[in-house]
Protein backbone atom coordinates (compact mmCIF):
# COMPACT_ATOMS: atom_id res chain seq x y z
CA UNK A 1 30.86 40.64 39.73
CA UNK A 2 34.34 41.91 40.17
CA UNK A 3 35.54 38.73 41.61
CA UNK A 4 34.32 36.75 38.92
CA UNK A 5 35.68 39.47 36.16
CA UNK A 6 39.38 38.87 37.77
CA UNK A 7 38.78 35.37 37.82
CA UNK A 8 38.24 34.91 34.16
CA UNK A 9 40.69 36.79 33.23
CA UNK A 10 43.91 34.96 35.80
CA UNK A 11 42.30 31.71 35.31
CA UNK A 12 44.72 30.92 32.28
CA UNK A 13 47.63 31.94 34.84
CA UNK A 14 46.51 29.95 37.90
CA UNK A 15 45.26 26.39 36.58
CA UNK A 16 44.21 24.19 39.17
CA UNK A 17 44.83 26.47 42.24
CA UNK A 18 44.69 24.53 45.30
CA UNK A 19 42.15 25.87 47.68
CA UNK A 20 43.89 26.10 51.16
CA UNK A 21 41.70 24.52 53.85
CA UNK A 22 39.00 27.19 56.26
CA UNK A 23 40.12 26.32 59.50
CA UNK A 24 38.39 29.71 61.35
CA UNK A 25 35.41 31.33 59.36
CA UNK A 26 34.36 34.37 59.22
CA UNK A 27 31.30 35.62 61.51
CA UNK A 28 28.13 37.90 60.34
CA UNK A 29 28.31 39.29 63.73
CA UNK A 30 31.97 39.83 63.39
CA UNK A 31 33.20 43.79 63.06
CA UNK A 32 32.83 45.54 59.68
CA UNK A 33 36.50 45.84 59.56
CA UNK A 34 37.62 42.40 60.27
CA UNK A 35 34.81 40.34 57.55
CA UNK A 36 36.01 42.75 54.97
CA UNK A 37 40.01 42.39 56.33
CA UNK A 38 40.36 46.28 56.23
CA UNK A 39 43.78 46.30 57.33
CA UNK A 40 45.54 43.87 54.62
CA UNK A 41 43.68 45.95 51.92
CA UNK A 42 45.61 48.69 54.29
CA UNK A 43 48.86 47.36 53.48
CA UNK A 44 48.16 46.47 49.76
CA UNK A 45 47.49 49.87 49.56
CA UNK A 46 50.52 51.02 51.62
CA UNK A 47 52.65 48.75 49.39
CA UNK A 48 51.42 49.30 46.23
CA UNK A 49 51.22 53.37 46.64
CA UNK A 50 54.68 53.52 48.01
CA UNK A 51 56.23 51.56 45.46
CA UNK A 52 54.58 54.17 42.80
CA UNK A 53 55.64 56.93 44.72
CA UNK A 54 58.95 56.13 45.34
CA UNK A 55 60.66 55.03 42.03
CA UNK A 56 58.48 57.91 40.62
CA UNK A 57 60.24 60.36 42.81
CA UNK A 58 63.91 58.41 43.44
CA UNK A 59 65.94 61.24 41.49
CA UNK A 60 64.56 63.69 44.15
CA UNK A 61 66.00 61.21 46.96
CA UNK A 62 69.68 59.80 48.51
CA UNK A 63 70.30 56.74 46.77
CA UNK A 64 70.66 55.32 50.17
CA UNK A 65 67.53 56.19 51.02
CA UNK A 66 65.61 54.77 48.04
CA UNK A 67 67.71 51.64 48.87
CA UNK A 68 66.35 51.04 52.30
CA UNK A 69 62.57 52.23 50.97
CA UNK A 70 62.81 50.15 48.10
CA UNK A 71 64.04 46.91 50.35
CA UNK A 72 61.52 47.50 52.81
CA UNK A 73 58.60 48.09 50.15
CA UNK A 74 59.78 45.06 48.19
CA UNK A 75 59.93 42.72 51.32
CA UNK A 76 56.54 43.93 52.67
CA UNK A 77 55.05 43.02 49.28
CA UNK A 78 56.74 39.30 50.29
CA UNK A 79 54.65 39.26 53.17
CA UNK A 80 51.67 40.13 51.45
CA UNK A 81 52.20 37.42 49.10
CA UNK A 82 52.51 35.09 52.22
CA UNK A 83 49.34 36.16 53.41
CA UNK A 84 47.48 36.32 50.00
CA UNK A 85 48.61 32.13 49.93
CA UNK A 86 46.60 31.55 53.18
CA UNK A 87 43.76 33.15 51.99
CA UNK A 88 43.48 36.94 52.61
CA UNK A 89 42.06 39.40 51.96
CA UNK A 90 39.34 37.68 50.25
CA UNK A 91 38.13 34.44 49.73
CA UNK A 92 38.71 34.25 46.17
CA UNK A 93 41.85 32.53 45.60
CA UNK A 94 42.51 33.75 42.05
CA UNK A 95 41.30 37.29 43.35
CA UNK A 96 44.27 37.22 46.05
CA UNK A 97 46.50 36.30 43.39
CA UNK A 98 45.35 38.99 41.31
CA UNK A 99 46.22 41.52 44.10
CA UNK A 100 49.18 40.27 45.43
CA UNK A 101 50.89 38.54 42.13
CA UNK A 102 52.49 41.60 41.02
CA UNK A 103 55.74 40.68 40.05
CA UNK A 104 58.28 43.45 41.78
CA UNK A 105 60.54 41.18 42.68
CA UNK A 106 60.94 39.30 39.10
CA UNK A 107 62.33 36.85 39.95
CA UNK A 108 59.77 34.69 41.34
CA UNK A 109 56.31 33.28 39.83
CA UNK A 110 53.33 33.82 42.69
CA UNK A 111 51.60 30.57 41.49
CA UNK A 112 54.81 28.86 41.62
CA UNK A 113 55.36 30.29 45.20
CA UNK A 114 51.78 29.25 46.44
CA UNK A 115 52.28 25.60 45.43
CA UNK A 116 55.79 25.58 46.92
CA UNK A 117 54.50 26.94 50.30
CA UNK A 118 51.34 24.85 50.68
CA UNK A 119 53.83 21.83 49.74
CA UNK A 120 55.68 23.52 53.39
CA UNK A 121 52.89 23.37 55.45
CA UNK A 122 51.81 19.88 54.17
CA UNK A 123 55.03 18.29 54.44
CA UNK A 124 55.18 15.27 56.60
CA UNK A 125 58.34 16.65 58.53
CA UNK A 126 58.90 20.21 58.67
CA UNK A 127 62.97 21.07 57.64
CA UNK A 128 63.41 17.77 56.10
CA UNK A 129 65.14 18.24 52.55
CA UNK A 130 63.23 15.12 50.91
CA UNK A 131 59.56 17.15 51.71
CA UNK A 132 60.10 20.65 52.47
CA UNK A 133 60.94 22.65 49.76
CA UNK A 134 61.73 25.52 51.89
CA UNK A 135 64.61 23.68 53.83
CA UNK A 136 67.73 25.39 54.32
CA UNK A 137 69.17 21.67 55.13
CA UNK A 138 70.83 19.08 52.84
CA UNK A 139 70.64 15.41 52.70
CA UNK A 140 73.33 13.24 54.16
CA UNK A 141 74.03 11.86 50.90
CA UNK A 142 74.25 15.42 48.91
CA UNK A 143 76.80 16.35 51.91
CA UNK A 144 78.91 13.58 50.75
CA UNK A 145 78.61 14.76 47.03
CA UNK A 146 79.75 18.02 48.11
CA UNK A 147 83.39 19.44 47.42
CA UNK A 148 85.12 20.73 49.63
CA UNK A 149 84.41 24.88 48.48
CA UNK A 150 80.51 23.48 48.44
CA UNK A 151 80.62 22.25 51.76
CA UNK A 152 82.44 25.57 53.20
CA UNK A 153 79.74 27.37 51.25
CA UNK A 154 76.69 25.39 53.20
CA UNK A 155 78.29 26.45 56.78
CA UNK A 156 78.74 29.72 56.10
CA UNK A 157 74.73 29.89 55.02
CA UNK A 158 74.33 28.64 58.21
CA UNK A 159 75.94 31.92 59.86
CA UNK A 160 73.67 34.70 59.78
CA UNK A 161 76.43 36.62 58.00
CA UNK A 162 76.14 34.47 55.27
CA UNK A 163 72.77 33.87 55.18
CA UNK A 164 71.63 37.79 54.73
CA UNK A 165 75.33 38.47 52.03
CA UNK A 166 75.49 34.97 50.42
CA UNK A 167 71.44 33.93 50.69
CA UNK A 168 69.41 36.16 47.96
CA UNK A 169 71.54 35.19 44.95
CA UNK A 170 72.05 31.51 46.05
CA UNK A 171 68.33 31.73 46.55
CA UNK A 172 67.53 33.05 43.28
CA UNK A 173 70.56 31.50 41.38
CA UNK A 174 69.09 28.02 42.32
CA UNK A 175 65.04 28.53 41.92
CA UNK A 176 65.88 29.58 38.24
CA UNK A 177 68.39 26.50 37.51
CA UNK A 178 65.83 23.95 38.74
CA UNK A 179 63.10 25.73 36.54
CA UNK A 180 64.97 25.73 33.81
CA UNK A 181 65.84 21.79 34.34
CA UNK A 182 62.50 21.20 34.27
CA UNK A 183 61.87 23.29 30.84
CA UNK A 184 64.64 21.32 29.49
CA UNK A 185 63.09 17.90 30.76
CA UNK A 186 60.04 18.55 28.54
CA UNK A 187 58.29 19.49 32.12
CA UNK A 188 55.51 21.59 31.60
CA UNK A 189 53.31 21.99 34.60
CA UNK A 190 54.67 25.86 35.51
CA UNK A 191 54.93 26.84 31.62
CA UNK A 192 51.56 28.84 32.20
CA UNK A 193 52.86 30.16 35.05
CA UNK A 194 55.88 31.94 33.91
CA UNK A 195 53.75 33.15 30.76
CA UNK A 196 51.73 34.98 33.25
CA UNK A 197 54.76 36.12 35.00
CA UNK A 198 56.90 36.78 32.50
CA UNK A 199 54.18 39.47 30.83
CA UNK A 200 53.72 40.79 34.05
CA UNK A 201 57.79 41.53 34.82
CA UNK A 202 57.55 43.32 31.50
CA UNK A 203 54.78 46.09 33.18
CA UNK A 204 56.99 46.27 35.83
CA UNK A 205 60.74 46.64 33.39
CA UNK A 206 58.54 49.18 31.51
CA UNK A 207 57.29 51.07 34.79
CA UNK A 208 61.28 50.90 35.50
CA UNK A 209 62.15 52.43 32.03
CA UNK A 210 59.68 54.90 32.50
CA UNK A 211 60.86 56.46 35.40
CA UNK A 212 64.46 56.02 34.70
CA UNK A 213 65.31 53.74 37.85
CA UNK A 214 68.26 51.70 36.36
CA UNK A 215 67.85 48.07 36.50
CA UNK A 216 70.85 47.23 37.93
CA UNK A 217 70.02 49.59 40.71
CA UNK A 218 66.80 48.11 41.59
CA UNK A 219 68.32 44.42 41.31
CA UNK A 220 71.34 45.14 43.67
CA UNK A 221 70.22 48.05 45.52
CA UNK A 222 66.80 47.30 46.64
CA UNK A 223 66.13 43.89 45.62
CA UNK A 224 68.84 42.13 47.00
CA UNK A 225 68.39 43.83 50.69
CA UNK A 226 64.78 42.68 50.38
CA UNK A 227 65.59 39.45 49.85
CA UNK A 228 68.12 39.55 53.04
CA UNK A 229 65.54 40.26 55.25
CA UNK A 230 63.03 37.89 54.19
CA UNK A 231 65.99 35.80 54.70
CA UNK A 232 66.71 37.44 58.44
CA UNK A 233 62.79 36.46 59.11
CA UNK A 234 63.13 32.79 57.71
CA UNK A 235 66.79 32.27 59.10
CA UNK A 236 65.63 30.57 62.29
CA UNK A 237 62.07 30.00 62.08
CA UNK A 238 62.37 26.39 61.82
CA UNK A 239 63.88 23.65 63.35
CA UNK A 240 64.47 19.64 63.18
CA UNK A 241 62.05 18.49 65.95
CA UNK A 242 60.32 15.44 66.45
CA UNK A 243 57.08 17.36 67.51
CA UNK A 244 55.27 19.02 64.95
CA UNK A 245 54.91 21.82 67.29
CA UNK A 246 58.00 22.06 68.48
CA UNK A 247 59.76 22.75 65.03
CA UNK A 248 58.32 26.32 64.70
CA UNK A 249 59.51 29.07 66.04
CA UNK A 250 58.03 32.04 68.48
CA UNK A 251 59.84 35.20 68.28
CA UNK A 252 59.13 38.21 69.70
CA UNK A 253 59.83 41.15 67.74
CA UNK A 254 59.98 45.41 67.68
CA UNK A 255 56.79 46.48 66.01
CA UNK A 256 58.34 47.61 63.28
CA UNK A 257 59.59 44.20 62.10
CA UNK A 258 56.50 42.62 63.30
CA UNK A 259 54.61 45.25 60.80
CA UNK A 260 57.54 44.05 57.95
CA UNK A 261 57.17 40.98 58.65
CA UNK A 262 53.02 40.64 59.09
CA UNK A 263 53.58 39.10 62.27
CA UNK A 264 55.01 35.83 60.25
CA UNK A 265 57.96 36.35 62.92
CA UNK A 266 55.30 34.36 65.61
CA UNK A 267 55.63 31.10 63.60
CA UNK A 268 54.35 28.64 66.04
CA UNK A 269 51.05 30.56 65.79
CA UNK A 270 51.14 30.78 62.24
CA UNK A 271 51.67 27.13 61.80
CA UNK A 272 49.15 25.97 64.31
CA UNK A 273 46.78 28.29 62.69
CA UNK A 274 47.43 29.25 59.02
CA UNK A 275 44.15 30.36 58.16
CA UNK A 276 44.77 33.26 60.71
CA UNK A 277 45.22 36.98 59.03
CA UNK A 278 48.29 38.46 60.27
CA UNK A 279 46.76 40.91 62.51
CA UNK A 280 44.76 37.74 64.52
CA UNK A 281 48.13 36.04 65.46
CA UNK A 282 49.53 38.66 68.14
CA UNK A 283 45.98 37.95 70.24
CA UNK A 284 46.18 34.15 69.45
CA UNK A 285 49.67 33.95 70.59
CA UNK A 286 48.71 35.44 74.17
CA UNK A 287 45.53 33.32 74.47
CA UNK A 288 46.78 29.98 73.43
CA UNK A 289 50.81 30.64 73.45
CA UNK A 290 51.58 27.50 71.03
CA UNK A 291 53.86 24.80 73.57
CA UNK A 292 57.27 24.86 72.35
CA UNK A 293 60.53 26.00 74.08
CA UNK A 294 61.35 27.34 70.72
CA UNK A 295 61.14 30.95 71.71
CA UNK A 296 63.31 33.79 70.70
CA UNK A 297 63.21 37.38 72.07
CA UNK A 298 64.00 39.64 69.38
CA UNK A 299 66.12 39.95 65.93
CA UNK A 300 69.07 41.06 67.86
CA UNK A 301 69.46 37.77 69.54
CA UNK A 302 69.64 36.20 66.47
CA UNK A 303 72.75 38.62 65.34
CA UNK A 304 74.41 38.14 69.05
CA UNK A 305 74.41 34.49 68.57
CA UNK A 306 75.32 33.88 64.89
CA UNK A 307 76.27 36.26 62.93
CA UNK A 308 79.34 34.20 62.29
CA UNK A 309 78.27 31.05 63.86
CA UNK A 310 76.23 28.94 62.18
CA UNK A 311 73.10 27.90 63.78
CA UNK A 312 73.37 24.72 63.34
CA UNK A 313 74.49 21.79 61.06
CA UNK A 314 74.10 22.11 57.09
CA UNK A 315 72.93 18.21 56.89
CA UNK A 316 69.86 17.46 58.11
CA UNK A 317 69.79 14.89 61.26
CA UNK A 318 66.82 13.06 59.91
C-alpha cells in the first residue's frame, strides 16, 4: 500500500525510470535483517536525523564543527543516493527515489543523477569521454581546443590538490551550464525533473530559513567540503584499461571512510556486482577478490602520491 501511495505521487517526477537489472535476489530463507536491508534504512535514518538535528542546533555549535558535520552528513546522503540507484533499500524504484531524492545538496536532480550513472555502468568503455559521463578525461580534439589557462586548469584537476579545491564548483559550474543548454535548445526530457527538484530545494531553503543557517554558509561551508570528498572517493577509482575489470579500482580504506563512503571505495566489487548493498561488498571482496592489479591501500596513499601531481594525463589515451 505504501509503496504504491509513494509511487503515485513521484511518478510525475520520475517518468520512465529505468529499472536496473537483479543480478543477486533476495532469499526467503535469508536473515530478517538482510530481506528487509535493515542497515541502509540505518543510515537513512542516521542521515536524515542528523541533518535535522544539526542545522536545528548549529547556533549552539563551533562553526567549524557544523562544517565538518554538515560535509560529512551531506556526503553520506551522496552515498545513499548511490545506493538508492542500484536498487536499495527496496525494490521499488520510485520508492528509493522517494527516500533518497531529498535535495540537500541543491544542486543536483536525483532522476537526473540515476540516468547519468546507469549511462556509467553501461558505457562501452569505462573513462572514455565520448560514453562515460562521469569521466574526468577530455577528448584529444577538446585538448586541442583548449587555451592555454584551460589546459593548465585540466592538469591541475588531475592533482589531488586540485581536484578536492578546484573540483566541486567546476563540477557544479558545468552540470548547470549543460542543463541550461539543453533548456535553451528546446530540450525537454529533464524539464519534469527539475520541477520535482526545484519544489523540493524550496523545503529544504525554507528548512534553512527556518532555522537561521545562512545560505551562504551551508553552500561554502558544508556543501562544498562534501562535494570534495565525494571527489577524494571518485578521484582514482577509475582508470583507462583495456579490460573491463581492470579499469576499476580496489581500495582499502579506515572504517570510517569505508562507512562515508558505503564501501563504494571497493570499486572493482561494486562494478562486478552492482546489484550488491553496500554492506555485501566487504565479504564479496574477500571471497571472490575481483582480478585487477588496480589496488590501493588507503586514502593516504592517494595524498602521498598526488596531491600536487597529477595522476595522470587530462586527455584520454583512447
Amino acid at each position: 500500500m505504501l509503496k504504491t501511495l509513494v509511487g503515485a505521487l513521484v511518478a510525475g517526477a520520475y517518468p520512465g525510470a529505468m529499472p536496473y537489472p537483479s543480478e543477486l535476489d533476495q532469499r526467503d530463507d535469508d536473515p530478517f535483517w538482510r530481506r528487509h536491508e535493515l542497515p541502509t534504512w540505518g543510515v537513512a535514518a542516521a542521515i536524515y536525523g542528523g541533518y535535522v538535528l544539526l542545522t536545528w542546533q548549529h547556533e549552539a555549535l563551533p562553526w567549524w564543527l557544523v562544517s565538518a558535520l554538515g560535509a560529512w552528513l551531506l556526503c553520506w546522503h551522496a552515498s545513499l543516493q548511490h545506493e538508492a540507484i542500484h536498487g536499495h533499500p527496496t525494490a521499488s524504484s520510485r520508492l528509493n527515489a522517494f527516500i533518497a531524492g531529498v535535495p540537500l545538496g541543491l544542486w543536483l536532480p536525483y532522476p537526473i543523477y540515476r540516468r547519468w550513472h546507469i549511462a556509467h555502468h553501461r558505457a562501452a568503455i569505462l573513462t572514455a569521454p565520448a560514453c562515460d559521463p562521469e569521466s574526468f578525461y577530455v577528448s584529444a580534439a577538446a585538448w586541442r581546443r583548449a587555451g592555454r589557462v584551460r589546459r593548465r586548469l585540466l592538469v591541475w584537476r588531475n592533482t589531488l590538490a586540485g581536484r578536492l579545491l578546484l573540483g566541486p564548483p567546476w563540477l557544479v559550474g558545468a552540470f548547470l551550464r549543460d542543463e541550461l543548454i539543453l533548456l535553451l535548445s528546446g530540450e525537454r526530457r529533464h524539464l519534469a525533473a527539475w520541477l520535482w527538484h526545484l519544489s523540493s530545494a524550496l523545503a529544504v531553503l525554507g528548512w534553512l530559513w527556518l532555522v537561521e543557517l545562512p545560505l551562504w554558509f551551508y553552500l561554502v561551508g558544508m556543501l562544498w567540503p562534501a562535494l570534495s570528498l565525494t571527489l577524494l572517493r571518485s578521484f582514482h577509482e577509475h582508470r583507462p584499461a583495456s579490460m573491463r575489470a581492470a579499469a576499476s579500482l580496489t581500495l582499502h580504506a579506515s572504517t570510517p571512510l569505508a562507512l562515508l563512503f558505503l564501501n563504494n571505495n571497493l570499486h572493482a566489487a561494486h562494478h562486478a556486482r552492482p546489484r550488491l548493498a553496500w554492506y555485501e561488498l566487504p565479504r564479496y571482496q574477500r571471497r571472490h577478490r575481483p582480478e585487477s592489479d588496480y589496488v590501493l591501500r588507503g586514502y593516504h596513499t592517494l595524498f602521498r602520491r598526488y596531491l600536487l601531481r597529477p595522476r595522470d594525463a587530462p586527455v584520454h589515451p583512447g
